[in-house]
N, C-alpha and C. Protein backbone atom coordinates (compact mmCIF):
# COMPACT_ATOMS: atom_id res chain seq x y z
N UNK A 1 -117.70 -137.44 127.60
CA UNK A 1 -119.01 -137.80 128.03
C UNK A 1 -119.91 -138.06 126.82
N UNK A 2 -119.94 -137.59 126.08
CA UNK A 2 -120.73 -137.45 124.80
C UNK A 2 -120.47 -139.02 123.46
N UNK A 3 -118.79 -139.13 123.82
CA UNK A 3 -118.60 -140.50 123.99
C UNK A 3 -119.19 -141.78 124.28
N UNK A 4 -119.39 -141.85 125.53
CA UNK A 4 -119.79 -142.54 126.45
C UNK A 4 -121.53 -142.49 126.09
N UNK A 5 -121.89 -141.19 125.96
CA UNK A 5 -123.34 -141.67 125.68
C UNK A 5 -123.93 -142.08 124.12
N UNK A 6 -122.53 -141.82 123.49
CA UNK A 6 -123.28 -142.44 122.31
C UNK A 6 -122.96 -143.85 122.15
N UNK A 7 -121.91 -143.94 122.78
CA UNK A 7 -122.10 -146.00 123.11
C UNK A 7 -123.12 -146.60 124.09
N UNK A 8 -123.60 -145.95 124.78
CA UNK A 8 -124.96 -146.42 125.80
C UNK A 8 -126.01 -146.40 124.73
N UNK A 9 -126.14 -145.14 124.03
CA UNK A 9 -127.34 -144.75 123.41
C UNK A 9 -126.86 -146.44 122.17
N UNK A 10 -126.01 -146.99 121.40
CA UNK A 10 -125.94 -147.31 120.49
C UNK A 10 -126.44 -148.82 120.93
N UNK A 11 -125.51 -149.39 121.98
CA UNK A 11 -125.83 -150.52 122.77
C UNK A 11 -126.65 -150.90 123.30
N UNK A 12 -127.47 -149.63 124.13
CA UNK A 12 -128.74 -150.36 124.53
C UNK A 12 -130.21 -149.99 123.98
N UNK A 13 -129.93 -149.35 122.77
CA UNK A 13 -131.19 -148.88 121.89
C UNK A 13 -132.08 -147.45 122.28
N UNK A 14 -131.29 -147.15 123.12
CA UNK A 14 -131.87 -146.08 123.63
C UNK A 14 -131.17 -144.76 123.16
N UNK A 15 -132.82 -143.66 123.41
CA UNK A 15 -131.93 -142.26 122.70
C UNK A 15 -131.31 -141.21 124.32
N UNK A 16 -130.27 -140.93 123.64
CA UNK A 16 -129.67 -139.94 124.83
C UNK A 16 -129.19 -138.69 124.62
N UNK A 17 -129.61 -137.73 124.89
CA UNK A 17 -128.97 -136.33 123.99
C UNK A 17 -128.63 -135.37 125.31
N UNK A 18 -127.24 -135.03 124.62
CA UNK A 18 -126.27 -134.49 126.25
C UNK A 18 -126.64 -133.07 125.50
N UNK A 19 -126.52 -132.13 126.59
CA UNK A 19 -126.79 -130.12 126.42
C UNK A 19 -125.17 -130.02 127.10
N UNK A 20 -124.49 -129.65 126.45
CA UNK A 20 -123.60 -128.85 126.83
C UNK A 20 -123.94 -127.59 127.38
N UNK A 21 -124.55 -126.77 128.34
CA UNK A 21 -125.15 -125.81 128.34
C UNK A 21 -123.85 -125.02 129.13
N UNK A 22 -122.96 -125.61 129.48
CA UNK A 22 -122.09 -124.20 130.36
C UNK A 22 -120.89 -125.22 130.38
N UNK A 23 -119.97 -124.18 130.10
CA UNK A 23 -118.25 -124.55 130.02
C UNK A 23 -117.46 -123.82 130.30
N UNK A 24 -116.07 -123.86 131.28
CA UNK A 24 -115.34 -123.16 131.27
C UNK A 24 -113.70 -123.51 130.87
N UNK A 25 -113.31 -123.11 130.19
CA UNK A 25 -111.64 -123.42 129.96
C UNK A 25 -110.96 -123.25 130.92
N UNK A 26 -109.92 -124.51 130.79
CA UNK A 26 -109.08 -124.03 132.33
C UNK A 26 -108.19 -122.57 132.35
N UNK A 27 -107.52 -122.50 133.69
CA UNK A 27 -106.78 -120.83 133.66
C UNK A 27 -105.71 -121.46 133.85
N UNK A 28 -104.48 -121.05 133.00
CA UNK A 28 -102.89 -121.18 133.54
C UNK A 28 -102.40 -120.35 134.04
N UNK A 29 -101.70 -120.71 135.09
CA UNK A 29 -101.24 -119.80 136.25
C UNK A 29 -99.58 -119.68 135.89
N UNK A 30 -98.96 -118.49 135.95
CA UNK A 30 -98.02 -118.15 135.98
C UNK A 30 -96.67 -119.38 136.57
N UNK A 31 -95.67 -119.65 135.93
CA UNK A 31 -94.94 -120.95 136.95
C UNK A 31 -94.20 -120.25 138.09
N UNK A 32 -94.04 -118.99 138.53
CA UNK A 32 -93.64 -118.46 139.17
C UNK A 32 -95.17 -118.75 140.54
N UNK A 33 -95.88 -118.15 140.44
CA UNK A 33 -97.45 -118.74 141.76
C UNK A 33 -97.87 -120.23 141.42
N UNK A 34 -97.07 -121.05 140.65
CA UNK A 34 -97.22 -122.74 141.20
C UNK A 34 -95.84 -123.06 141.81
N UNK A 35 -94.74 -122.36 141.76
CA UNK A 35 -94.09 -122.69 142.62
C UNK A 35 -94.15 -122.14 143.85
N UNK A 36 -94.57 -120.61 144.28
CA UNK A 36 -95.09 -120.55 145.40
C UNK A 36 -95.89 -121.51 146.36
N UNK A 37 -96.93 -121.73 145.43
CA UNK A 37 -97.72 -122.34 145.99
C UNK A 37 -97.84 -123.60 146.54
N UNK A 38 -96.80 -124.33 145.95
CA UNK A 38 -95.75 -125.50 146.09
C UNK A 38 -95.37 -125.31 147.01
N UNK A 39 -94.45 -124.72 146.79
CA UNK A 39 -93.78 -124.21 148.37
C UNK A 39 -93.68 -124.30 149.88
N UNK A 40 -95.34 -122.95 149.38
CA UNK A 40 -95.94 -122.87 150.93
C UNK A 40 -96.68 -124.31 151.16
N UNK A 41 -97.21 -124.85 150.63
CA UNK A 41 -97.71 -126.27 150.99
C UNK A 41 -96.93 -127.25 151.10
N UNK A 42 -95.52 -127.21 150.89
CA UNK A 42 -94.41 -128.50 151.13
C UNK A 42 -94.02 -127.56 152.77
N UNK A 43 -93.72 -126.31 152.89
CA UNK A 43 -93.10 -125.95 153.96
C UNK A 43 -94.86 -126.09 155.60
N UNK A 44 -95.78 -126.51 155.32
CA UNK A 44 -97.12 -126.89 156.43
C UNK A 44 -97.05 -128.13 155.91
N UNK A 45 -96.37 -128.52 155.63
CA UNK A 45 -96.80 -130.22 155.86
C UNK A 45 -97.48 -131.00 154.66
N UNK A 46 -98.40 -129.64 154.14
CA UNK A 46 -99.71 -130.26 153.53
C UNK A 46 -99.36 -131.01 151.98
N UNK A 47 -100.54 -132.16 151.81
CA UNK A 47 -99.96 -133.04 150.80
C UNK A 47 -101.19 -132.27 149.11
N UNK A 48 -100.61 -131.91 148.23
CA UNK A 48 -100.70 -131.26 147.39
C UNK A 48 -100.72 -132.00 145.96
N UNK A 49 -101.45 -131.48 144.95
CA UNK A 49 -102.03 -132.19 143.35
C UNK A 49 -102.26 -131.06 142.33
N UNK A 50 -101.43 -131.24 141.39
CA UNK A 50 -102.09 -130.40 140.51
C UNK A 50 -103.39 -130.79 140.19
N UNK A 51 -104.30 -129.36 139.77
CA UNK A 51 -105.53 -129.51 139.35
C UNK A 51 -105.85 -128.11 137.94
N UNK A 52 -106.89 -128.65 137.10
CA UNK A 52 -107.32 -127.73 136.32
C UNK A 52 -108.14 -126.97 137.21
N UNK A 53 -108.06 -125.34 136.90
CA UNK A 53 -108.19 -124.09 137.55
C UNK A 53 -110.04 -123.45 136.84
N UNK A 54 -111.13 -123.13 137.01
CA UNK A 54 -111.68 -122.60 136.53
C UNK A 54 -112.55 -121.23 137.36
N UNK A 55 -113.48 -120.83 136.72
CA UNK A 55 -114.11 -119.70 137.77
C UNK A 55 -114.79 -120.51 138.66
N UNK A 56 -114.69 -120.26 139.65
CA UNK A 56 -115.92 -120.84 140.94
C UNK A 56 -115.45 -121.52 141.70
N UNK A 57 -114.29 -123.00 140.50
CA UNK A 57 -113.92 -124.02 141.31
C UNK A 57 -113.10 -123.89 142.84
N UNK A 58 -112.38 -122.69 142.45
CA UNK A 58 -111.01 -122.81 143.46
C UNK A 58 -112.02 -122.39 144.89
N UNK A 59 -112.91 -121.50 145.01
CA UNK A 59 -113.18 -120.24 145.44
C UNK A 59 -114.44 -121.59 146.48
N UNK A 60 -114.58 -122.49 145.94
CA UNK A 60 -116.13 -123.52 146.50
C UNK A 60 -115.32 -124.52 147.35
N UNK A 61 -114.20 -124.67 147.41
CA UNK A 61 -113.72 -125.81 148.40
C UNK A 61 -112.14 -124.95 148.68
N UNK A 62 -112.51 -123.64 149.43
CA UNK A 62 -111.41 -123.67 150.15
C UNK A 62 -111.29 -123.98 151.91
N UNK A 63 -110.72 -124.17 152.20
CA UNK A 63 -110.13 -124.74 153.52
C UNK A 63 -109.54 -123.43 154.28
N UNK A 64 -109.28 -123.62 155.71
CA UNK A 64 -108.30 -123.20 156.29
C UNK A 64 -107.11 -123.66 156.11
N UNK A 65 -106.88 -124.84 155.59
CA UNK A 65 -105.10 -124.81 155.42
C UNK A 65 -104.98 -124.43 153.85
N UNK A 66 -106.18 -124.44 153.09
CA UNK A 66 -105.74 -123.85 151.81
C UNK A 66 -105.74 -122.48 151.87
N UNK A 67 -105.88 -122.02 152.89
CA UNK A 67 -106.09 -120.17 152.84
C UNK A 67 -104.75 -120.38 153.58
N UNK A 68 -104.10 -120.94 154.19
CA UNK A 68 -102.64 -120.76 154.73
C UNK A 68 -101.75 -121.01 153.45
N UNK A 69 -101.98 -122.02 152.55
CA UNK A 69 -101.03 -121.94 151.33
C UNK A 69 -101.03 -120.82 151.01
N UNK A 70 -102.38 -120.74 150.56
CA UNK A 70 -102.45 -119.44 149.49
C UNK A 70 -101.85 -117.89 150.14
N UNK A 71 -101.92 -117.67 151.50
CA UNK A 71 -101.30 -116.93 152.03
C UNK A 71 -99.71 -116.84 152.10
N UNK A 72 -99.13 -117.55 152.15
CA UNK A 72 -97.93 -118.32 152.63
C UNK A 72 -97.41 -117.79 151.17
N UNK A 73 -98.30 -118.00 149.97
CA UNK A 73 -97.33 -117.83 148.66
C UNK A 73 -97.57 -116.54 147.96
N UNK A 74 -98.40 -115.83 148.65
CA UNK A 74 -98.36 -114.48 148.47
C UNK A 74 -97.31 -113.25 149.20
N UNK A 75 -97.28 -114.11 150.02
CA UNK A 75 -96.14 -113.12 150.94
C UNK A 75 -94.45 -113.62 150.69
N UNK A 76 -94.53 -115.20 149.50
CA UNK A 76 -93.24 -115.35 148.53
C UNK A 76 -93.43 -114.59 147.37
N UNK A 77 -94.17 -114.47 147.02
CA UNK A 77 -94.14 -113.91 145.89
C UNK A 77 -94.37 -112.38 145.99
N UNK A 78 -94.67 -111.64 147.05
CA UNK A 78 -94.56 -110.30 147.70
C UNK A 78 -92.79 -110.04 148.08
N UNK A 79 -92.00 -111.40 148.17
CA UNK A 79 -90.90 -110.80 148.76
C UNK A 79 -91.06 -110.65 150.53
N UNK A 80 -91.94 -111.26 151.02
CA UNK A 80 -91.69 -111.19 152.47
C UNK A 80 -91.59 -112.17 153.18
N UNK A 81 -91.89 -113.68 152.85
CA UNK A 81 -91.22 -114.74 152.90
C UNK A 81 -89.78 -115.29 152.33
């Protein structure tokens, strides 16, 4: 982004100053709970993407069929699936 605005800012004469004010690094998840999680979402049907993981993100767009994955690969990775 910061990129991008210093070619706007350069091109069209204008000043633009980006605040980074909040960042989070992504989280890597164990490959043992992405294959769960795989899993339970190939065994409902559901069509699935990796994505970078951070605080808030997962937790702001979950679903009812994403609370069935996520269920589904806890009870593989519990040993009861």
């Amino acid at each position: 982004m910061a990129e991008l605005a210093h070619r706007v800012q350069r091109d069209a004469h204008i000043r633009i100053d980006v605040d980074r004010f909040w960042t989070s690094e992504p989280t890597r998840f164990a490959p043992s709970v992405i294959a769960a999680v795989e899993a339970a979402a190939e065994e409902l049907e559901i069509l699935r993407m990796h994505m970078w993981s951070g605080p808030g993100h997962d937790a702001k767009y979950m679903a009812e069929a994403g609370a069935n994955v996520l269920l589904r690969a806890v009870l593989r990775l519990a040993g009861a699936a």
